[in-house]
N, C-alpha and C. Protein backbone atom coordinates (compact mmCIF):
# COMPACT_ATOMS: atom_id res chain seq x y z
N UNK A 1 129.55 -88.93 4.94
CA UNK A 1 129.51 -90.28 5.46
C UNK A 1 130.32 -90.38 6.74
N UNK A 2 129.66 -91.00 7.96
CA UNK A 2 130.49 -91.33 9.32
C UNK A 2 130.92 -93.01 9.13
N UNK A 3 132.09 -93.06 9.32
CA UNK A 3 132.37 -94.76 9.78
C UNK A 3 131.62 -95.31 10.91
N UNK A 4 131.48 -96.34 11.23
CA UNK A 4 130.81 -96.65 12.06
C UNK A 4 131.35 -97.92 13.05
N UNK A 5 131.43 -98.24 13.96
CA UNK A 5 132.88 -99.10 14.77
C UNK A 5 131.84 -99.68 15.70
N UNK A 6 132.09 -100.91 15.67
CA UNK A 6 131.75 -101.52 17.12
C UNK A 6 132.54 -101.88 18.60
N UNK A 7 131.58 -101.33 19.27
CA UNK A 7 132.64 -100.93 20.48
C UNK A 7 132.94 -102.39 21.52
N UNK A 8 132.92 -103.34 20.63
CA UNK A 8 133.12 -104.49 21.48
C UNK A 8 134.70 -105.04 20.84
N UNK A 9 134.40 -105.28 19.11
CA UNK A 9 135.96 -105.51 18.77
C UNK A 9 136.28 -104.45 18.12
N UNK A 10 136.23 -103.13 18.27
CA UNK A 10 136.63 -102.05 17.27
C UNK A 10 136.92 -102.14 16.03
N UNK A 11 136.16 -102.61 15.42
CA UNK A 11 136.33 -102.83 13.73
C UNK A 11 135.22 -102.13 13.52
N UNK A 12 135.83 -101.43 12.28
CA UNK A 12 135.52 -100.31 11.41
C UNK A 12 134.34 -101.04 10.51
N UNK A 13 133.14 -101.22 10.95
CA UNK A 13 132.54 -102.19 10.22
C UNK A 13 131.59 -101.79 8.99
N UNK A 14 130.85 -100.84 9.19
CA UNK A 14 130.11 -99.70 8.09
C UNK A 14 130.45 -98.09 7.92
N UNK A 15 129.97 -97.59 6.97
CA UNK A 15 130.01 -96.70 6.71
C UNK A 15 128.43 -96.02 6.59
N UNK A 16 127.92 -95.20 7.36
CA UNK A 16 126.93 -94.46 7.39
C UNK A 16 126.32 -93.40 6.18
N UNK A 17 125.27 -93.54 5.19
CA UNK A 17 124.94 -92.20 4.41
C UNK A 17 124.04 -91.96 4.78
N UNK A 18 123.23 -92.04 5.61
CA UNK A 18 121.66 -91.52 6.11
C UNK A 18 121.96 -89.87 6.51
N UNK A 19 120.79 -88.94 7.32
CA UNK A 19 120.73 -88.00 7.47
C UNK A 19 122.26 -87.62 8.52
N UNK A 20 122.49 -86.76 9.11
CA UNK A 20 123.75 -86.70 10.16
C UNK A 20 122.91 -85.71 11.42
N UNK A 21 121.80 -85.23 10.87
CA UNK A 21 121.93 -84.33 12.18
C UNK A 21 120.63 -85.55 13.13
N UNK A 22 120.32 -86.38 12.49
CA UNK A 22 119.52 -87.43 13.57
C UNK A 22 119.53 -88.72 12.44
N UNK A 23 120.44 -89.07 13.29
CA UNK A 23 120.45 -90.75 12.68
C UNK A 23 119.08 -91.40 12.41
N UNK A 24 119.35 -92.17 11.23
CA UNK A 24 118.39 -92.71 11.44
C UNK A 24 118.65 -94.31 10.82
N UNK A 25 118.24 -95.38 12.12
CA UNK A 25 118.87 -96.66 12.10
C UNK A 25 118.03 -97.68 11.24
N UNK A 26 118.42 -97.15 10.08
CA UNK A 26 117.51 -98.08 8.68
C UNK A 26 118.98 -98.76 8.36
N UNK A 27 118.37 -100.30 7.36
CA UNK A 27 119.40 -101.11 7.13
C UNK A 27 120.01 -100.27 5.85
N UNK A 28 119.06 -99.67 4.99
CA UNK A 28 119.95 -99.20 3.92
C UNK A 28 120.53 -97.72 4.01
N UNK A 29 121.12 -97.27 4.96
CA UNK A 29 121.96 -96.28 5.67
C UNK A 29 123.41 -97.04 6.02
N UNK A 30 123.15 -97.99 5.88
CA UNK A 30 124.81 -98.57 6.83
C UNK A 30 125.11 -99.63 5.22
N UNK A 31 126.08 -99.12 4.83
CA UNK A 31 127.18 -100.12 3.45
C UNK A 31 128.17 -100.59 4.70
N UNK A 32 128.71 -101.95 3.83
CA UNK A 32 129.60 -102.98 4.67
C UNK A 32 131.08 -102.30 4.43
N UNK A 33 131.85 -101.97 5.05
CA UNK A 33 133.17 -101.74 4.69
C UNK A 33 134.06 -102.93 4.28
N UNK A 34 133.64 -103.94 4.25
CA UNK A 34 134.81 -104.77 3.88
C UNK A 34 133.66 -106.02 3.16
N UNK A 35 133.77 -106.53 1.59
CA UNK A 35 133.58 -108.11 1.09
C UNK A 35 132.62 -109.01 1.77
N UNK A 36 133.53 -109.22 3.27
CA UNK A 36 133.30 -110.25 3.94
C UNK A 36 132.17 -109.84 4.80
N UNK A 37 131.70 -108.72 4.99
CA UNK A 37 130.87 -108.41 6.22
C UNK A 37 129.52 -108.42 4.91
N UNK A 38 128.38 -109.07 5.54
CA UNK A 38 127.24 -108.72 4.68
C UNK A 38 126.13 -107.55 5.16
N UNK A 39 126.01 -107.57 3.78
CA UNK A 39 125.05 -106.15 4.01
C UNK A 39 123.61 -106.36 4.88
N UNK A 40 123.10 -105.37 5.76
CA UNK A 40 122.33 -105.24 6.63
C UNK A 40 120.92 -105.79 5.84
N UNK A 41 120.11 -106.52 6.44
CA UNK A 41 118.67 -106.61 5.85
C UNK A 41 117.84 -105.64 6.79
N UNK A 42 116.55 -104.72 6.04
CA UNK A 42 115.27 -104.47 7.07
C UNK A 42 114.75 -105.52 7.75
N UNK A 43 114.45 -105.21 9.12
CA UNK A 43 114.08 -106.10 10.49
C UNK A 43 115.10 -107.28 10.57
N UNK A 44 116.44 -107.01 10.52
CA UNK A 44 116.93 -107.93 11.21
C UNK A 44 118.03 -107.75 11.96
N UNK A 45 117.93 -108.20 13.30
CA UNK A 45 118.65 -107.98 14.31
C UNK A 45 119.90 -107.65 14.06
N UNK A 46 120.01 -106.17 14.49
CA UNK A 46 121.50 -105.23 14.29
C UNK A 46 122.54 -106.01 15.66
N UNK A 47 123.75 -106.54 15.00
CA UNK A 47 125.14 -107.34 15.09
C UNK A 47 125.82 -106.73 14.50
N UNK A 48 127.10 -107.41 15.24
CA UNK A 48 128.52 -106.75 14.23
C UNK A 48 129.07 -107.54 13.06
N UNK A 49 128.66 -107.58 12.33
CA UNK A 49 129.18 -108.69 11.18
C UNK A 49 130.78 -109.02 11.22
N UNK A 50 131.29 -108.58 12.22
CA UNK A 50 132.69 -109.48 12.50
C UNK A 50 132.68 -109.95 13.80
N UNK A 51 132.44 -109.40 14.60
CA UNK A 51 132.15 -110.61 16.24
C UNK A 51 131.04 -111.19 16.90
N UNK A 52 130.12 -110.35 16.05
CA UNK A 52 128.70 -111.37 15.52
C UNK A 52 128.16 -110.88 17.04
N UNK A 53 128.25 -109.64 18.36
CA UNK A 53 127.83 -109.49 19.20
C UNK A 53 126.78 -108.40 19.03
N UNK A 54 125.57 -108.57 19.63
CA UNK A 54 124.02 -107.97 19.44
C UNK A 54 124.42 -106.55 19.50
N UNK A 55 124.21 -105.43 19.07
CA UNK A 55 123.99 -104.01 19.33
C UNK A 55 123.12 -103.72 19.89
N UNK A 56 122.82 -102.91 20.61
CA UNK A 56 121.70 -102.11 21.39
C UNK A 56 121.42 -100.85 21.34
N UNK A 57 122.26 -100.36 20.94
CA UNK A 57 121.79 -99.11 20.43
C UNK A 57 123.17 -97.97 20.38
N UNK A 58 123.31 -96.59 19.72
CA UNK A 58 124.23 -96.21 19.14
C UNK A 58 124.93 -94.89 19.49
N UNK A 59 126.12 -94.38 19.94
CA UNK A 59 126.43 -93.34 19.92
C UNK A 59 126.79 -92.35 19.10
N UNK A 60 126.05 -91.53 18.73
CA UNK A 60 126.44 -90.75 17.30
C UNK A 60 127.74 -89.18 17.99
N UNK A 61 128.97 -89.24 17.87
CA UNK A 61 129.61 -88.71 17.76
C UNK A 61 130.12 -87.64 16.34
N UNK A 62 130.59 -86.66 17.13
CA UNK A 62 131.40 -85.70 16.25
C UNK A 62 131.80 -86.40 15.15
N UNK A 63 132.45 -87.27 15.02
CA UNK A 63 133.35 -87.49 13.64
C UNK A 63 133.06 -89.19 13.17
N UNK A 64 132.17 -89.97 13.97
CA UNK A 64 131.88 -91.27 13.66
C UNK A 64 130.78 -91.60 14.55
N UNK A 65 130.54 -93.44 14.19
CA UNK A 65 128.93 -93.36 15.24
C UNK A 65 129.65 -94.55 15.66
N UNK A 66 129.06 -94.76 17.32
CA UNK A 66 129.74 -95.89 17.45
C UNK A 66 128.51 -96.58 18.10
N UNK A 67 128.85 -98.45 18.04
CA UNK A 67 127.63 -98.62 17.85
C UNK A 67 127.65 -99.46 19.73
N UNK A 68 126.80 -99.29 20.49
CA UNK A 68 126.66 -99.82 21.78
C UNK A 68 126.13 -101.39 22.20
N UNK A 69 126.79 -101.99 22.65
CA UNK A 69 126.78 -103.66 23.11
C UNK A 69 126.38 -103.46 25.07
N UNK A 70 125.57 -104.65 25.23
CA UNK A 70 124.71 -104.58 26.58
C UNK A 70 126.58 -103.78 27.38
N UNK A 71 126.17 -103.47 28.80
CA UNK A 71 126.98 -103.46 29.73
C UNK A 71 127.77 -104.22 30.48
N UNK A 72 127.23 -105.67 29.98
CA UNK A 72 128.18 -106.90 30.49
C UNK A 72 129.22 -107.17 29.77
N UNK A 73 129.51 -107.09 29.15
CA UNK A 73 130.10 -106.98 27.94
C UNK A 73 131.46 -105.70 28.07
N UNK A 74 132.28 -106.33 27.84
CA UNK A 74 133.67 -104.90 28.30
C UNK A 74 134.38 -104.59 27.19
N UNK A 75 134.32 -104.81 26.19
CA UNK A 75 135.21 -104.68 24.68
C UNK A 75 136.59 -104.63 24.92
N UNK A 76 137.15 -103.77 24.10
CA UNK A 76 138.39 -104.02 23.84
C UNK A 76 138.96 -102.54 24.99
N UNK A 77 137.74 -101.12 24.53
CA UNK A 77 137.86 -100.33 25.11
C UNK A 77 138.90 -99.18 24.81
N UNK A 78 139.53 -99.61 23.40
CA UNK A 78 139.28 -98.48 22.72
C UNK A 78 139.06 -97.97 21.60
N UNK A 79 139.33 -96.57 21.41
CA UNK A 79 138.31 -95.81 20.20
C UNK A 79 138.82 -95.83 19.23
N UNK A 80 138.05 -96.13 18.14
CA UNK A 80 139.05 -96.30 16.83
C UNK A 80 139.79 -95.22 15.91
N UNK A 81 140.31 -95.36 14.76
CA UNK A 81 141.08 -94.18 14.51
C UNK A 81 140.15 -92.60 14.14
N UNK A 82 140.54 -91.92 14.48
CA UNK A 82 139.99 -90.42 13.72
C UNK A 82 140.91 -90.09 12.81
């Protein structure tokens, strides 16, 4: 399993079990790490269930995936824990 972080407020928001050597961005691959965040539905617009900002698509790294917000957008800017 990779954690999975959004790179706008760096919260640790899912945890990944899908394949690792090619992601694959299905809702039931990503569990909520925390109560409060709800779990992903099929076809519906991938957000961060804590700053509620749109994803666009994802960086799959060595040791976690992180998830990508448009370019207007500047986050916090940095990487969360390893």
């Amino acid at each position: 399993m990779k954690p999975v972080f959004c790179t706008y407020c760096n919260a640790h928001v899912y945890n990944y079990k899908g394949p690792e050597d090619k992601i694959e961005f299905k809702a039931q691959n990503f569990i909520p790490t925390s109560t409060k965040f709800r779990v992903p539905e099929s076809g519906q617009e991938s957000v961060c269930p804590n700053c509620q900002i749109k994803f666009v698509g994802l960086s799959n790294q060595v040791n976690q995936i992180r998830m990508l917000i448009d370019w207007s957008y500047q986050g916090t800017g940095e990487v969360g824990t390893l």
